[in-house]
C-alpha atoms as a PDB file:
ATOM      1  CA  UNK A   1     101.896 123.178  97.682  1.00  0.00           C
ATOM      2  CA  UNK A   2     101.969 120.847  95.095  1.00  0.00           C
ATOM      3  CA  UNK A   3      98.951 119.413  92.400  1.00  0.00           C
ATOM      4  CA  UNK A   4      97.628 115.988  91.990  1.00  0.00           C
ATOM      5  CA  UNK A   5      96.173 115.055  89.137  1.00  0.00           C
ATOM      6  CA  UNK A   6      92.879 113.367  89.631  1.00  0.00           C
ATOM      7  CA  UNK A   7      91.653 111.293  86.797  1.00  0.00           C
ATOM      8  CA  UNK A   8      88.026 112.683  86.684  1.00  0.00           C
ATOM      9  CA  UNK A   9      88.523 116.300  87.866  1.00  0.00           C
ATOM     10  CA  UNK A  10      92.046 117.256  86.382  1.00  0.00           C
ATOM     11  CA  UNK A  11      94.558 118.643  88.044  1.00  0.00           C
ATOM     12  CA  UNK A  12      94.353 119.801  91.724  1.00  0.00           C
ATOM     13  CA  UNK A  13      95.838 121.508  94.274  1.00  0.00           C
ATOM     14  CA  UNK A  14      96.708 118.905  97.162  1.00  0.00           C
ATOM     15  CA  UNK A  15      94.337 120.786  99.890  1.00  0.00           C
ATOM     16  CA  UNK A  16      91.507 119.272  97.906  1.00  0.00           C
ATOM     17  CA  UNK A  17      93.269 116.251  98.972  1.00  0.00           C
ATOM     18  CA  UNK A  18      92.884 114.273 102.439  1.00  0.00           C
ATOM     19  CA  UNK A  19      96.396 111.964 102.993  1.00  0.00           C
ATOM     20  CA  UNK A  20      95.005 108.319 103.155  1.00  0.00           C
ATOM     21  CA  UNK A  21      98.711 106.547 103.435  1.00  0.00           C
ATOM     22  CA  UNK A  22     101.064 104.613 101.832  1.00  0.00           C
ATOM     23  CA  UNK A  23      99.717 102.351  98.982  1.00  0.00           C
ATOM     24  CA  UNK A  24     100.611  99.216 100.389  1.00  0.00           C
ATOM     25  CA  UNK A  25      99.085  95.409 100.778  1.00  0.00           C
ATOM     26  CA  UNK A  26      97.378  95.157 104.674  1.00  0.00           C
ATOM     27  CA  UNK A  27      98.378  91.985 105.968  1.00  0.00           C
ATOM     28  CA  UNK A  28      95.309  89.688 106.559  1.00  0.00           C
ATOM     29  CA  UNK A  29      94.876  89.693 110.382  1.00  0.00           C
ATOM     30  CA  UNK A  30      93.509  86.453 110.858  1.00  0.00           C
ATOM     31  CA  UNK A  31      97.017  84.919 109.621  1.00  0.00           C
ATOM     32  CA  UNK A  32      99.200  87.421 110.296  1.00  0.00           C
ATOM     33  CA  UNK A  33     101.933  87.248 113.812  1.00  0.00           C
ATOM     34  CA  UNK A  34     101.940  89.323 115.694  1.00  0.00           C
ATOM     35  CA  UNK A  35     105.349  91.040 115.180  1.00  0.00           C
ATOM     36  CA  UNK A  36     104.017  91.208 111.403  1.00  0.00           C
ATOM     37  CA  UNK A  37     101.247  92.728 112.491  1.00  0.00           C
ATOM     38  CA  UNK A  38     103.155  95.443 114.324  1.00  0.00           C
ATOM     39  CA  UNK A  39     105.687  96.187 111.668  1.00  0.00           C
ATOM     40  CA  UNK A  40     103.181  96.854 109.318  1.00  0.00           C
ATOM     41  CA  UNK A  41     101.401  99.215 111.439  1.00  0.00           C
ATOM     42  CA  UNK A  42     104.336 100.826 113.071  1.00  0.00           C
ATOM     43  CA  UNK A  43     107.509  99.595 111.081  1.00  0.00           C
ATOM     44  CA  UNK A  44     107.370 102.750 108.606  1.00  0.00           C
ATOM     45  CA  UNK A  45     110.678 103.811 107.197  1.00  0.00           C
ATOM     46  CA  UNK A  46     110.032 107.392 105.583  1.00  0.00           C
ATOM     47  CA  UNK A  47     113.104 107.417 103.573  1.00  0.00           C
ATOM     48  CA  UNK A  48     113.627 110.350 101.162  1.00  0.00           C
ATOM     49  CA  UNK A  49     112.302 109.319  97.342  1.00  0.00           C
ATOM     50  CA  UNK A  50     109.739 107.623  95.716  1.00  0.00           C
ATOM     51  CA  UNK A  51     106.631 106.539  97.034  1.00  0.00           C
ATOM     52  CA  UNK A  52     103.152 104.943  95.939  1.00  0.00           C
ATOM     53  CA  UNK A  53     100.382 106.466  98.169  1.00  0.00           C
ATOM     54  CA  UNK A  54      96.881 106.657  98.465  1.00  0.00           C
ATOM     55  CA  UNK A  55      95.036 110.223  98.332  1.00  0.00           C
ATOM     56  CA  UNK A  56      90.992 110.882  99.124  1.00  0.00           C
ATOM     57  CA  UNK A  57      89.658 113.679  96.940  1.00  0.00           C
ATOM     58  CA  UNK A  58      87.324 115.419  99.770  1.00  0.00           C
ATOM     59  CA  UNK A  59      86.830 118.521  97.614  1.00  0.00           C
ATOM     60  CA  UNK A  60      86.049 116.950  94.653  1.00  0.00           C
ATOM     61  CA  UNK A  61      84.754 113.393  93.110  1.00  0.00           C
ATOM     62  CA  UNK A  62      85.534 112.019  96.409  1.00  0.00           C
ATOM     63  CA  UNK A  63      87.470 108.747  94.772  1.00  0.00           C
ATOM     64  CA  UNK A  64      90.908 107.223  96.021  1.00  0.00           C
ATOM     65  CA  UNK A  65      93.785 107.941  94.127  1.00  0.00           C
ATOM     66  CA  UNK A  66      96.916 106.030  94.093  1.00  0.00           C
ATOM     67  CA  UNK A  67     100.101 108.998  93.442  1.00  0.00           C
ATOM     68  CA  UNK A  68     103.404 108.184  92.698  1.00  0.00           C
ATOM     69  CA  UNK A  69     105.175 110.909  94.774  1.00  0.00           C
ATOM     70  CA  UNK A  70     108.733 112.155  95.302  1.00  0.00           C
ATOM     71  CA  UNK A  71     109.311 112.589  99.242  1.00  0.00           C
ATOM     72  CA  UNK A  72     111.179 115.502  98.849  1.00  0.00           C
ATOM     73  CA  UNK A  73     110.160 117.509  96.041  1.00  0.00           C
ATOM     74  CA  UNK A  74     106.199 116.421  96.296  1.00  0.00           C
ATOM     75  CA  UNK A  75     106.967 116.039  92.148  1.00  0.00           C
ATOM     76  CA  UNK A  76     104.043 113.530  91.362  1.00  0.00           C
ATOM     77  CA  UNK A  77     104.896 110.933  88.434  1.00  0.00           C
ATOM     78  CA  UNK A  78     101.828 109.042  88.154  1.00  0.00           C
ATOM     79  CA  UNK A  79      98.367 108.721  89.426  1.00  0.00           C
ATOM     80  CA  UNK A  80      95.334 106.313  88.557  1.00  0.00           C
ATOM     81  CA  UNK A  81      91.903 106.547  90.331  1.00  0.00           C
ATOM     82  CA  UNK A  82      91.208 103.952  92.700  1.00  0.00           C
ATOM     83  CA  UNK A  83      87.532 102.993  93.899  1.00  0.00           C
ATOM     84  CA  UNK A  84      87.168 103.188  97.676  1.00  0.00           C
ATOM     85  CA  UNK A  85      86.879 100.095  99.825  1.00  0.00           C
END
């Protein structure tokens, strides 16, 4: 298990946590192709290093936060509090 550091609670384990995704731009779907479309839902690489990714706080304040996280060592280098949409 690793800990993610929520901005108003602290640091917490990650089973507070609920997984919301990578932190990444939706494509707008009125615009978007459809192969765009389909990349972006399905096109998802999950190579080994850093990622930017969105975590719920369910046991807690119940805010997004964004996590800079290490695929392979879940070693967390950043995180800021992100209001939910």
């Amino acid at each position: 298990m690793f800990q993610i550091p929520c901005p108003l609670c602290g640091l917490r384990n990650r089973s507070e946590f609920r997984h919301a995704g990578a932190a990444a731009s939706r494509p707008d779907p009125l615009t978007t192709t459809p192969e765009e479309w389909r990349a972006y839902l399905y096109g998802e690489l999950n190579q080994a290093g850093w990622t930017t990714e969105l975590w719920y706080h369910t046991a807690g304040c119940r805010s997004y936060v964004t996590v800079q996280r290490h695929t392979v060592s879940n070693e967390v280098r950043r995180s800021d509090g992100q209001a939910p949409t």
